[in-house]
C-alpha atoms as a PDB file:
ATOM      1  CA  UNK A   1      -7.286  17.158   4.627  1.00  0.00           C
ATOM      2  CA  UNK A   2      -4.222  15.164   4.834  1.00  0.00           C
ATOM      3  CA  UNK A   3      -4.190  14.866   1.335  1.00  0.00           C
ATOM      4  CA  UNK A   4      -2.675  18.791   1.220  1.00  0.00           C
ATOM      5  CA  UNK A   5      -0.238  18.227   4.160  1.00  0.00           C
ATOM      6  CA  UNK A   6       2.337  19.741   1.832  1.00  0.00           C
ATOM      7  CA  UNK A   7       0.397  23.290   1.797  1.00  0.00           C
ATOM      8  CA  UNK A   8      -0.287  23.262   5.450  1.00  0.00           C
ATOM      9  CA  UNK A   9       2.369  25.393   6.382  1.00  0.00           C
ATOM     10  CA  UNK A  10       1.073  27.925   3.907  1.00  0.00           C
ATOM     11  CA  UNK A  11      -1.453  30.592   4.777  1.00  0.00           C
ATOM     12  CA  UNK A  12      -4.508  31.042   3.797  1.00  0.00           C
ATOM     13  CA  UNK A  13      -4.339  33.660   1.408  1.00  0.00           C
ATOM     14  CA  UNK A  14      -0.808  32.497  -0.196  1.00  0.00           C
ATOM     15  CA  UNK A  15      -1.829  29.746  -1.525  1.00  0.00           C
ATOM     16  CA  UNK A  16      -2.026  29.799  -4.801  1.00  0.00           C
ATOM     17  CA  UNK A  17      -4.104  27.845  -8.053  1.00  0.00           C
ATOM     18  CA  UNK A  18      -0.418  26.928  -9.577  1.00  0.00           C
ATOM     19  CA  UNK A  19      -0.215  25.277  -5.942  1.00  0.00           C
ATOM     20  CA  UNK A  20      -3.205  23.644  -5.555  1.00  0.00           C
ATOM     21  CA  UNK A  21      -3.245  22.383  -9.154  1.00  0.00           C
ATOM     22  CA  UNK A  22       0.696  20.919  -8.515  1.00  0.00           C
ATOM     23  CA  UNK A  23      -0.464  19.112  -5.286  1.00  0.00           C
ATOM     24  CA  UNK A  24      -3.385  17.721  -7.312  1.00  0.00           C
ATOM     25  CA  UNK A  25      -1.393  16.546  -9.933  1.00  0.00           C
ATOM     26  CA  UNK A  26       1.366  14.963  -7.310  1.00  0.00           C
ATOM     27  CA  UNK A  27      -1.753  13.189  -5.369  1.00  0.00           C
ATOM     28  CA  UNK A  28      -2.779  11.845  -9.163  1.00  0.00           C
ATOM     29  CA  UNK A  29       0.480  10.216  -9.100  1.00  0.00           C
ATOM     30  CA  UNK A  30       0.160   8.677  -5.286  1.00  0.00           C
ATOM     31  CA  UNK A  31      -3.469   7.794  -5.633  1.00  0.00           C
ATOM     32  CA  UNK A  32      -5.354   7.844  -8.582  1.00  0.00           C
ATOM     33  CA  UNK A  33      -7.787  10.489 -10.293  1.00  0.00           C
ATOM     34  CA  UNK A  34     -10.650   9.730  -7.865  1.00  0.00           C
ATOM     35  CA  UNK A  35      -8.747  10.321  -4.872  1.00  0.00           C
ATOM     36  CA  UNK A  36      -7.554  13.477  -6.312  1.00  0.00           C
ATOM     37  CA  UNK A  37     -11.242  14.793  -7.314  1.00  0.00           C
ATOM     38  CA  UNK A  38     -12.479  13.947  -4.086  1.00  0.00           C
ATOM     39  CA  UNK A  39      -8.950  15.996  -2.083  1.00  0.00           C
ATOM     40  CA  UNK A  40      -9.823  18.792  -4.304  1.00  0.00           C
ATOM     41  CA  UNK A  41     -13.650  18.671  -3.582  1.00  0.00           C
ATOM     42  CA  UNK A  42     -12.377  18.652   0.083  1.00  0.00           C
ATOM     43  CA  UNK A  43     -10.420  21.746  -0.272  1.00  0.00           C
ATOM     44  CA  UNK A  44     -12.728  23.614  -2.404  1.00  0.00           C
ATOM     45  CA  UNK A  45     -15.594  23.234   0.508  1.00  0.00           C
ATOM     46  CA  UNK A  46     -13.101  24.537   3.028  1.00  0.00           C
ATOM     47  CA  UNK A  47     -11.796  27.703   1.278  1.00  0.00           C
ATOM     48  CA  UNK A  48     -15.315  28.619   0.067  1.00  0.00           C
ATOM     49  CA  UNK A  49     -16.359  28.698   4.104  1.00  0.00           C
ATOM     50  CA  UNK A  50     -13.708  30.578   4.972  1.00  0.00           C
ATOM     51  CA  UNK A  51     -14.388  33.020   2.648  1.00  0.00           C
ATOM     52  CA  UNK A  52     -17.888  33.318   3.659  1.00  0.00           C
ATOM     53  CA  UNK A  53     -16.790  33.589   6.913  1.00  0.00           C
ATOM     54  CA  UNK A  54     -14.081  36.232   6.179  1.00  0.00           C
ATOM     55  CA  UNK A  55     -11.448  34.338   7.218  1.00  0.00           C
ATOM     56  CA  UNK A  56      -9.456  35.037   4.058  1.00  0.00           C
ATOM     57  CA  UNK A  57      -9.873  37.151   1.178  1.00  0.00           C
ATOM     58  CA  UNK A  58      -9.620  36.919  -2.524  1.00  0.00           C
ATOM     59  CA  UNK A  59     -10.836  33.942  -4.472  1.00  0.00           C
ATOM     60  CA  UNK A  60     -10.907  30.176  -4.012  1.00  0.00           C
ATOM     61  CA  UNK A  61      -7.586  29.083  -5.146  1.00  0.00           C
ATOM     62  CA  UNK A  62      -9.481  25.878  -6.707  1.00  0.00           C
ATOM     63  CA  UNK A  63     -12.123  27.989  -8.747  1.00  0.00           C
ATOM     64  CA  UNK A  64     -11.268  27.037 -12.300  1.00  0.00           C
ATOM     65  CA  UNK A  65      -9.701  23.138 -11.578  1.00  0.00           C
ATOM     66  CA  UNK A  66     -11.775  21.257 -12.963  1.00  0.00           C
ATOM     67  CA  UNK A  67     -12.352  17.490 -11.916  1.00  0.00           C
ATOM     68  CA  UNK A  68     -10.343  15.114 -13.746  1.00  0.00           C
ATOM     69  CA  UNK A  69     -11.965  12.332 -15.921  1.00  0.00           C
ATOM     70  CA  UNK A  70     -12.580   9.443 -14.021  1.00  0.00           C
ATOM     71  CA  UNK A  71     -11.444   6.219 -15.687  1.00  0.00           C
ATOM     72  CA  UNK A  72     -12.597   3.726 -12.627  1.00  0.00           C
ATOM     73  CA  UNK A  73     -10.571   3.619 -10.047  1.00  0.00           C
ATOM     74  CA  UNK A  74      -9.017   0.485 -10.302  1.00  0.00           C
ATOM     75  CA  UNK A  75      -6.824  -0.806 -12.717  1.00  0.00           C
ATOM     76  CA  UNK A  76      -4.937  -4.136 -12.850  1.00  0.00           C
ATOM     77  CA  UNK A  77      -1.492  -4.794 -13.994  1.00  0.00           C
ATOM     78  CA  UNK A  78      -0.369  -7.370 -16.357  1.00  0.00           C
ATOM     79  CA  UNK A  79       1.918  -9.916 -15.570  1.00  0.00           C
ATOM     80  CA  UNK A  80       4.194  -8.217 -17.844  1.00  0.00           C
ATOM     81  CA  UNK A  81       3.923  -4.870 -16.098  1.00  0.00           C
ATOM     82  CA  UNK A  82       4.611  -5.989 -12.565  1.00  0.00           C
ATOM     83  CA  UNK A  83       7.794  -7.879 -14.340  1.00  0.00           C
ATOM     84  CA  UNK A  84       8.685  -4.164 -15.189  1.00  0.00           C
ATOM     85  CA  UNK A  85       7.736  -2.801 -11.988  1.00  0.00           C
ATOM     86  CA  UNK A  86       9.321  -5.161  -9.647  1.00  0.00           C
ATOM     87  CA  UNK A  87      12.664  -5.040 -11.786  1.00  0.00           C
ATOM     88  CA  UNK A  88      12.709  -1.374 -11.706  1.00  0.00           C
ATOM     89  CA  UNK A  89      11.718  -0.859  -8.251  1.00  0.00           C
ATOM     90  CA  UNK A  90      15.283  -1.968  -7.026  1.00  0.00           C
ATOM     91  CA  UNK A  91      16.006  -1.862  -3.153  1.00  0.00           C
ATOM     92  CA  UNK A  92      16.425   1.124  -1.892  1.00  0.00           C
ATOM     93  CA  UNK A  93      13.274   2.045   0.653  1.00  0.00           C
ATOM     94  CA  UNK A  94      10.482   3.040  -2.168  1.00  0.00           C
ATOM     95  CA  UNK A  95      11.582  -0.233  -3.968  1.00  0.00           C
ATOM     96  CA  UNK A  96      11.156  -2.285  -0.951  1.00  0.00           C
ATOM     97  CA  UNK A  97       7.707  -0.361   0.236  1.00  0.00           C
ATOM     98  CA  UNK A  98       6.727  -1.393  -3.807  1.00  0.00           C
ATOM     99  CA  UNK A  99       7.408  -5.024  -3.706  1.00  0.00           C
ATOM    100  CA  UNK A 100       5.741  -5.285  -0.565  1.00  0.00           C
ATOM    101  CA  UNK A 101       2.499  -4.157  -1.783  1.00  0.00           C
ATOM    102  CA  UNK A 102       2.743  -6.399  -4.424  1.00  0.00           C
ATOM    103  CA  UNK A 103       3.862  -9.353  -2.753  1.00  0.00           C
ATOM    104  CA  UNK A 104       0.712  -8.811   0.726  1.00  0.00           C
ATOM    105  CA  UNK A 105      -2.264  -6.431  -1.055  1.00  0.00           C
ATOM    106  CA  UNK A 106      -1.956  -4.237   1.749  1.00  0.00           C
ATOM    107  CA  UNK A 107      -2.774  -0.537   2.013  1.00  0.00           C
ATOM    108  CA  UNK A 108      -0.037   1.927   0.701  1.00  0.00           C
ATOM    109  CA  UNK A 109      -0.345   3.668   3.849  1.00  0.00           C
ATOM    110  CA  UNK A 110       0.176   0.493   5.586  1.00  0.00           C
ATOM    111  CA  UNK A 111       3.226  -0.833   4.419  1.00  0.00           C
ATOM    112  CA  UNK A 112       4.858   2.839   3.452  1.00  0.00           C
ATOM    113  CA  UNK A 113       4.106   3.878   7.352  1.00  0.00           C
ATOM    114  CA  UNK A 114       5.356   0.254   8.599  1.00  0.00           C
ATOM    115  CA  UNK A 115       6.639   0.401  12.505  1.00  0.00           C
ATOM    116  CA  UNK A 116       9.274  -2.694  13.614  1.00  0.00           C
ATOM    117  CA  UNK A 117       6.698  -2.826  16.887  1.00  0.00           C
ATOM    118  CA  UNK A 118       3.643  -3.647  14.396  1.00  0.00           C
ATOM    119  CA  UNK A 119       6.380  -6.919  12.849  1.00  0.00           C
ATOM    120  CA  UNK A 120       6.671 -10.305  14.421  1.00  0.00           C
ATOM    121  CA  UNK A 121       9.586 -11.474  12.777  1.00  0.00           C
ATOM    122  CA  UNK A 122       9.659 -14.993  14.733  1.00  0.00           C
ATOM    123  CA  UNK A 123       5.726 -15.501  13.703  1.00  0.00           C
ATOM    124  CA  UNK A 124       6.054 -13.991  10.072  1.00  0.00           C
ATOM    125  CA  UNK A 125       3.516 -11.368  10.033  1.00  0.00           C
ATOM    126  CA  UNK A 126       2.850  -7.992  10.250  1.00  0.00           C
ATOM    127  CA  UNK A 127       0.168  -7.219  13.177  1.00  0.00           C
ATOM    128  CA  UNK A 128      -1.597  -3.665  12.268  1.00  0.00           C
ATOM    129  CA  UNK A 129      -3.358  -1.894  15.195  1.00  0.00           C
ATOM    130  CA  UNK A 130      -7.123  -0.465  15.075  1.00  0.00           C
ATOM    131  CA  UNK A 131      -5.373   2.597  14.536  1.00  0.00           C
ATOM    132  CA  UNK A 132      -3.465   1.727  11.134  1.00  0.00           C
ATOM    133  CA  UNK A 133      -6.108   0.237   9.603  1.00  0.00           C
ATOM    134  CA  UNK A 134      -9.101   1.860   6.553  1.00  0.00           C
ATOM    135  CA  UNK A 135     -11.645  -0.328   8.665  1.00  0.00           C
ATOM    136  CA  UNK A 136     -10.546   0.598  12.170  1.00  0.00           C
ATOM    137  CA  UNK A 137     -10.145  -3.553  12.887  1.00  0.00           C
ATOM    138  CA  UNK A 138      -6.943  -5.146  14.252  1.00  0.00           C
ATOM    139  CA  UNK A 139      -5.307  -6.806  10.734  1.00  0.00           C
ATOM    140  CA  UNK A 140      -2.641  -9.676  10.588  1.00  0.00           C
ATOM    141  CA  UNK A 141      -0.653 -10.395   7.740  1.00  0.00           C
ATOM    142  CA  UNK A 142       1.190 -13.354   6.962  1.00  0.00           C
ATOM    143  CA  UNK A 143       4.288 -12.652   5.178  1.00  0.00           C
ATOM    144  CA  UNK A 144       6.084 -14.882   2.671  1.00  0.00           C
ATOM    145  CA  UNK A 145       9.845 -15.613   2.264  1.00  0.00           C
ATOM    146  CA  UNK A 146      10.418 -12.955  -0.490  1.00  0.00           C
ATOM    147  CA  UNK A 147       8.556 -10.198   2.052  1.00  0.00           C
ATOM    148  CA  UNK A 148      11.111 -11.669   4.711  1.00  0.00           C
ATOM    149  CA  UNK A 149      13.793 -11.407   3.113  1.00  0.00           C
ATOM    150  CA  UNK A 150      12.695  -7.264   2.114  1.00  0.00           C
ATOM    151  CA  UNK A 151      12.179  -6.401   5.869  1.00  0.00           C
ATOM    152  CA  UNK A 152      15.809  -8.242   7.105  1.00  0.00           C
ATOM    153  CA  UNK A 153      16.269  -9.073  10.390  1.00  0.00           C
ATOM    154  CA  UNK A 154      15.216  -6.737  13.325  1.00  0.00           C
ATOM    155  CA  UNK A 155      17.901  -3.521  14.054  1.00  0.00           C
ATOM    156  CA  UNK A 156      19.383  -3.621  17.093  1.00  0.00           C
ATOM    157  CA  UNK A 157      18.184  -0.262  17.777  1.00  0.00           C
ATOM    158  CA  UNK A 158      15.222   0.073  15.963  1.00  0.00           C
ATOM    159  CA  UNK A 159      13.681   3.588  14.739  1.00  0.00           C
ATOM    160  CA  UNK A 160      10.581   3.696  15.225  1.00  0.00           C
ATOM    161  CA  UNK A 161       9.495   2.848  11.295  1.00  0.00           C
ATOM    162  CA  UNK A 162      10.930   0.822   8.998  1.00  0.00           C
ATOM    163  CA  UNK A 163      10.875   3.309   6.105  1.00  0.00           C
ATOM    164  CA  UNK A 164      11.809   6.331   7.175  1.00  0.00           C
ATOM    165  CA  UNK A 165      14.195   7.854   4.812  1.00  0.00           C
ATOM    166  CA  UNK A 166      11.938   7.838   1.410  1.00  0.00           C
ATOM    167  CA  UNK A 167      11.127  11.328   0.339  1.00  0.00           C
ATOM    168  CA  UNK A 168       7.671  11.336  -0.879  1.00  0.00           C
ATOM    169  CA  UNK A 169       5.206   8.723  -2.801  1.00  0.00           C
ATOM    170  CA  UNK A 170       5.070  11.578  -5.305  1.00  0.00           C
ATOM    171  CA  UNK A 171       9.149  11.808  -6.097  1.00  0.00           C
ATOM    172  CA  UNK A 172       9.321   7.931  -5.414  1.00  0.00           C
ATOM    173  CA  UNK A 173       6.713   6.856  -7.855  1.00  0.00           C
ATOM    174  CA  UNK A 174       7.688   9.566 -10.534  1.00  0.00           C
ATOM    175  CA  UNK A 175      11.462   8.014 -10.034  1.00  0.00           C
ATOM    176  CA  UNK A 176      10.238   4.402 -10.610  1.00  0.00           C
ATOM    177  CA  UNK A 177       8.341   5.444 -13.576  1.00  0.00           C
ATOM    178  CA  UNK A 178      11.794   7.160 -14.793  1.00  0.00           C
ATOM    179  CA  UNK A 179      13.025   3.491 -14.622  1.00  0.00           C
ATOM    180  CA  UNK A 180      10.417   1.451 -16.241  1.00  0.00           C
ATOM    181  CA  UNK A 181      10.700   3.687 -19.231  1.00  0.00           C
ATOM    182  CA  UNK A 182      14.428   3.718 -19.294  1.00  0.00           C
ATOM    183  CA  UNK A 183      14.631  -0.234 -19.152  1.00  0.00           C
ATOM    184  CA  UNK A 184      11.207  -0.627 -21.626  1.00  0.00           C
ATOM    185  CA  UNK A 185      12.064   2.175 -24.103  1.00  0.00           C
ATOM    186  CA  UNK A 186       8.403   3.808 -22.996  1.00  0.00           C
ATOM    187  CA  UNK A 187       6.363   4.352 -20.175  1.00  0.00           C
ATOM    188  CA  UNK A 188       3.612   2.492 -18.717  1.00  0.00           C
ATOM    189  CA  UNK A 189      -0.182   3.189 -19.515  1.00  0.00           C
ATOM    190  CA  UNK A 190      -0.496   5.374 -16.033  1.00  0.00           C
ATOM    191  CA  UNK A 191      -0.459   3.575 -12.862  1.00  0.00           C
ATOM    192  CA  UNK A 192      -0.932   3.991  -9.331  1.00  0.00           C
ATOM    193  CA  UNK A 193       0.620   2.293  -6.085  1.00  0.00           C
ATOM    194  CA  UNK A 194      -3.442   1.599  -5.157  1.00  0.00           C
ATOM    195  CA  UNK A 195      -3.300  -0.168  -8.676  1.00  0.00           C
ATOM    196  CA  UNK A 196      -1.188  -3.207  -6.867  1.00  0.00           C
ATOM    197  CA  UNK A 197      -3.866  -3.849  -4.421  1.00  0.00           C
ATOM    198  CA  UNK A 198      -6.757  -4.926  -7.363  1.00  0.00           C
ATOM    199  CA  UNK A 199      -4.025  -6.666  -8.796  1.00  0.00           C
ATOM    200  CA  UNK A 200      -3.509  -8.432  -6.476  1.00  0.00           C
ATOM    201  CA  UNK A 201      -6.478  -9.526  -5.275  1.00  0.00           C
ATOM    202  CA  UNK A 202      -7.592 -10.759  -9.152  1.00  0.00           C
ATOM    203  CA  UNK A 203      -4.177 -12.582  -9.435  1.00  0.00           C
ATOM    204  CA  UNK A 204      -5.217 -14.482  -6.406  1.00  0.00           C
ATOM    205  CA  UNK A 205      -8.807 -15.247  -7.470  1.00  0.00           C
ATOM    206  CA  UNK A 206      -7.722 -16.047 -11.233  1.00  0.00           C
ATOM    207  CA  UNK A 207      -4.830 -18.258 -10.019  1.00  0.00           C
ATOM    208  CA  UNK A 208      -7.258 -20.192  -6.945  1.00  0.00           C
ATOM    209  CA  UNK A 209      -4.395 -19.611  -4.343  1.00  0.00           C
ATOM    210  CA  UNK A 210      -7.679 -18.717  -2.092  1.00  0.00           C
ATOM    211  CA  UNK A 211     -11.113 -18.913  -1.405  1.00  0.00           C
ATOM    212  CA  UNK A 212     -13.168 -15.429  -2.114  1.00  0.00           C
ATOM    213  CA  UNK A 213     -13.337 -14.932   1.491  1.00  0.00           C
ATOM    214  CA  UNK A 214     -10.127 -15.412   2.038  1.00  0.00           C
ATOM    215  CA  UNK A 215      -8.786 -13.482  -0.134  1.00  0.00           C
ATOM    216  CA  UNK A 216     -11.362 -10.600   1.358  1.00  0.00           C
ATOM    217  CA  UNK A 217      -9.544 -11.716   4.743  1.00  0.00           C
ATOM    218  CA  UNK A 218      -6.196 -11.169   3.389  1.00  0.00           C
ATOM    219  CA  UNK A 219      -6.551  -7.319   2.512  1.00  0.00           C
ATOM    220  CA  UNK A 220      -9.175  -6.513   5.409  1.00  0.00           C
ATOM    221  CA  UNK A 221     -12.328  -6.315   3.687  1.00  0.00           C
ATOM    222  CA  UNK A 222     -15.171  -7.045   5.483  1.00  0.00           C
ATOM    223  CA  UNK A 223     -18.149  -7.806   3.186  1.00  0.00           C
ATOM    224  CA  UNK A 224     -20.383 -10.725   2.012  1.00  0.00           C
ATOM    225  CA  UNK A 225     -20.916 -13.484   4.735  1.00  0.00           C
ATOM    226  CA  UNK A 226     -18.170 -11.372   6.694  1.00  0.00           C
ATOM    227  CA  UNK A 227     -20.602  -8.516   7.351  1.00  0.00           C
ATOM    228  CA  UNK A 228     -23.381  -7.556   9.855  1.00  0.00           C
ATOM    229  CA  UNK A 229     -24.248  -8.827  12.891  1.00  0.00           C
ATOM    230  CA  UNK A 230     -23.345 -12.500  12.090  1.00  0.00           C
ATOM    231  CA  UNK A 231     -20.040 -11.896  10.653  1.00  0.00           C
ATOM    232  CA  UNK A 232     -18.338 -10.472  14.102  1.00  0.00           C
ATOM    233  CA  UNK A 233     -14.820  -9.770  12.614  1.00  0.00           C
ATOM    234  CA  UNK A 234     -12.092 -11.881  14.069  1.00  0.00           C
ATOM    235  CA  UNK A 235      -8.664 -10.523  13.512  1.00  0.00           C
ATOM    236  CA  UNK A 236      -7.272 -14.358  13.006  1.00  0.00           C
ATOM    237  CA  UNK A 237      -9.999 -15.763  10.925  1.00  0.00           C
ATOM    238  CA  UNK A 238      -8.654 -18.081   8.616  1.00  0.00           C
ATOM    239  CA  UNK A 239      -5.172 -16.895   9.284  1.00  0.00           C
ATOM    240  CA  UNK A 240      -3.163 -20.326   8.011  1.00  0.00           C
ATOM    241  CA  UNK A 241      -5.410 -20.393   4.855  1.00  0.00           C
ATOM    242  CA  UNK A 242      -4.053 -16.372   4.045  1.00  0.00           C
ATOM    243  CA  UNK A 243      -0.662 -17.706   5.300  1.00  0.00           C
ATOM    244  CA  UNK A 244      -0.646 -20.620   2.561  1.00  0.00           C
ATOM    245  CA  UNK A 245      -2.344 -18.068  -0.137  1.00  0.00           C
ATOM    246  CA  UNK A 246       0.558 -15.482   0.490  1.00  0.00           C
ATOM    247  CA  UNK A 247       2.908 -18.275   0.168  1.00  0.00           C
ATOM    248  CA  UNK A 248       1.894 -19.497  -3.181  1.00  0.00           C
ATOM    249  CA  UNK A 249       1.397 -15.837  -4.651  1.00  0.00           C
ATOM    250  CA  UNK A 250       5.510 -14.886  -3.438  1.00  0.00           C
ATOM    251  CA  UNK A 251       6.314 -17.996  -4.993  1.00  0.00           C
ATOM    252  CA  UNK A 252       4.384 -17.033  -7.990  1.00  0.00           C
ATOM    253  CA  UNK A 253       4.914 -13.725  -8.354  1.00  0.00           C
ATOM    254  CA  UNK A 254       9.357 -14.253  -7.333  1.00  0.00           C
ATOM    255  CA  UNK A 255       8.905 -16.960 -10.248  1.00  0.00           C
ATOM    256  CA  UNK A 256       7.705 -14.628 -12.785  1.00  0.00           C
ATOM    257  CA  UNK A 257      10.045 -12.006 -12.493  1.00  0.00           C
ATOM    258  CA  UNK A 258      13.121 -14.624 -12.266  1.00  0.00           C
ATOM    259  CA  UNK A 259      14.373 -13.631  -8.371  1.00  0.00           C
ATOM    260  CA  UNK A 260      14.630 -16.429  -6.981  1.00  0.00           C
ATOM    261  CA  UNK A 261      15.824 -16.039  -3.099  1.00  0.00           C
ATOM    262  CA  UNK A 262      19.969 -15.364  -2.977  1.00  0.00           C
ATOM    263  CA  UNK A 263      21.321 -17.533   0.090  1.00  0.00           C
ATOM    264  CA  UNK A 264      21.960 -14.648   1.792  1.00  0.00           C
ATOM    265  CA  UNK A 265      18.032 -14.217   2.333  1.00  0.00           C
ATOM    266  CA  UNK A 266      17.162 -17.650   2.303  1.00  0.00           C
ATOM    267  CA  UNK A 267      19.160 -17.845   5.234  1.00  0.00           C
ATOM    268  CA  UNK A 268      17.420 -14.937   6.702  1.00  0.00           C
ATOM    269  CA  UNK A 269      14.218 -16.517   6.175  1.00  0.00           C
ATOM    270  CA  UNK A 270      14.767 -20.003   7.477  1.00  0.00           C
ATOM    271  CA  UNK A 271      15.289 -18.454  10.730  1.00  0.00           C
ATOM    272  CA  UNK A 272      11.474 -18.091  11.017  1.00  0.00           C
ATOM    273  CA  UNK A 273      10.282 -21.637   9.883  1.00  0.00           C
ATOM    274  CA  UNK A 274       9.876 -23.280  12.970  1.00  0.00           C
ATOM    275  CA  UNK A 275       7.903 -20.730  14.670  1.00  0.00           C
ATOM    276  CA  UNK A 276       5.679 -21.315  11.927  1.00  0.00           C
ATOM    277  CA  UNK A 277       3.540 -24.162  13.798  1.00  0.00           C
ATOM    278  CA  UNK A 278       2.645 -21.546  16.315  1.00  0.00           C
ATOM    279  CA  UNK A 279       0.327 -20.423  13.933  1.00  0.00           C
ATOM    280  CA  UNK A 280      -2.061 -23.342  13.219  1.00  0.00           C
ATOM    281  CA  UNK A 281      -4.701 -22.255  15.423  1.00  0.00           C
ATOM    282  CA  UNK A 282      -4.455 -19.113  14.472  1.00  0.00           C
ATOM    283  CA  UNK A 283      -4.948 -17.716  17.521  1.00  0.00           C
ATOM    284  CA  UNK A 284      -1.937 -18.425  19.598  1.00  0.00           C
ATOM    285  CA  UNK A 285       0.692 -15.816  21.316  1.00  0.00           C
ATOM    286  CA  UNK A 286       0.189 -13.587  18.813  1.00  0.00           C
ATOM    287  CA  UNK A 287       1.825 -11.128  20.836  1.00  0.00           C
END
């Protein structure tokens, strides 16, 4: 039920169909129509028990919400659309937790609940726990120069995440829309943050940066040869052929929206290359 954290300081019985309907609409925005069917669904099953149970009185606040229409649940950008996104996004914490998904494929959850202890700056990658990850399965992730660059060098008191000061996806992704249309003259056909995984992961097929299961590799899927009891997942598998796929899709993608690197984060980056070799094995002091 984490979908309706916003309502869980609510009680039962004050929560209201305007409510639920709002949050629905605000999880549209964060996650797509599925995920907002299947939150509602979720909620429904839980009121109508405690009903039945007496717990609360009244009606089911989601009686008369219907499902939304379904369009698939993925949708890929055009080149020309994550030009518009990635100039809009800008650089305050939203815009940076934006161009990261765009630049790794990762999770929204992932990069928007980043910790600095989860970063190896001097290796270049990000290094998700079990407990961070859809699959429950220890995830590294090469970064590029242009994700570099984003994340800066490490505080020298770090908080405990990296983005801690954004408001909400919800206000965040409504903003960023504000600015697409403002710059474009109209909106976007409706998008998602999950939208930039798919994206991704076609770019990189359509493009051959990577192998299929690679690519799988890169945003922690575990399917095809990967899967059963032959494909035992290993965390590093073919980490330095993700490393050199993530480093040809920055490159592409910092190319197509005209942002090149400014000195100021080349020289950020550079810091990093000769820890680099470290990571041929892929294996080696990876903490």
């Amino acid at each position: 039920m984490r979908s309706w954290k916003p309502l869980h300081s609510r009680g039962c019985n004050e929560i209201t169909r305007q409510m639920v309907r709002d949050r629905r609409n605000e999880i549209v925005s964060e996650s797509g129509a599925v995920s907002a069917n299947r939150a509602l669904a979720a909620l429904s099953g839980l009121c109508g028990w405690a009903i039945e149970q007496e717990y609360i009185s009244g009606t089911n606040p989601t009686s008369d919400i219907k499902p939304l229409h379904q369009n698939g649940r993925d949708r890929v950008l055009s080149e020309e659309e994550l030009v518009e996104v990635w100039l809009a996004a800008g650089d305050d914490e939203f815009g940076r937790i934006v161009k990261l998904l765009m630049l790794t494929g990762q999770r929204r959850m992932e990069i928007g609940g980043l910790e600095w202890a989860e970063i190896r700056l001097q290796r270049a990658l990000i290094d998700l726990p079990e407990l961070r990850t859809k699959n429950h399965k220890r995830h590294l992730v090469p970064l590029c120069e242009p994700a570099l660059a984003l994340l800066g060098e490490l505080p020298e008191k770090p908080p405990r995440h990296v983005f801690g000061n954004f408001v909400s996806w919800s206000r965040g992704k409504a903003d960023l829309d504000k600015r697409i249309a403002k710059r474009r003259g109209a909106p976007l056909e409706p998008w998602t943050p999950h939208d930039l995984r798919p994206t991704f992961v076609t770019g990189m097929n359509e493009l051959g940066f990577a192998e299929p299961h690679v690519i799988e590799a890169i945003v922690n899927h575990i399917s095809g040869h990967k899967s059963g009891v032959a494909g035992k997942y290993d965390h590093a598998q073919y980490l330095e052929q993700r490393r050199e796929a993530l480093d040809k899709w920055g490159r592409y993608l910092t190319g197509l929206v005209g942002c090149p690197l400014s000195t100021q984060q080349r020289n950020t980056t550079e810091k990093f290359d000769g820890n680099r070799g470290e990571l041929a094995s892929g294996t080696r002091n990876l903490r």
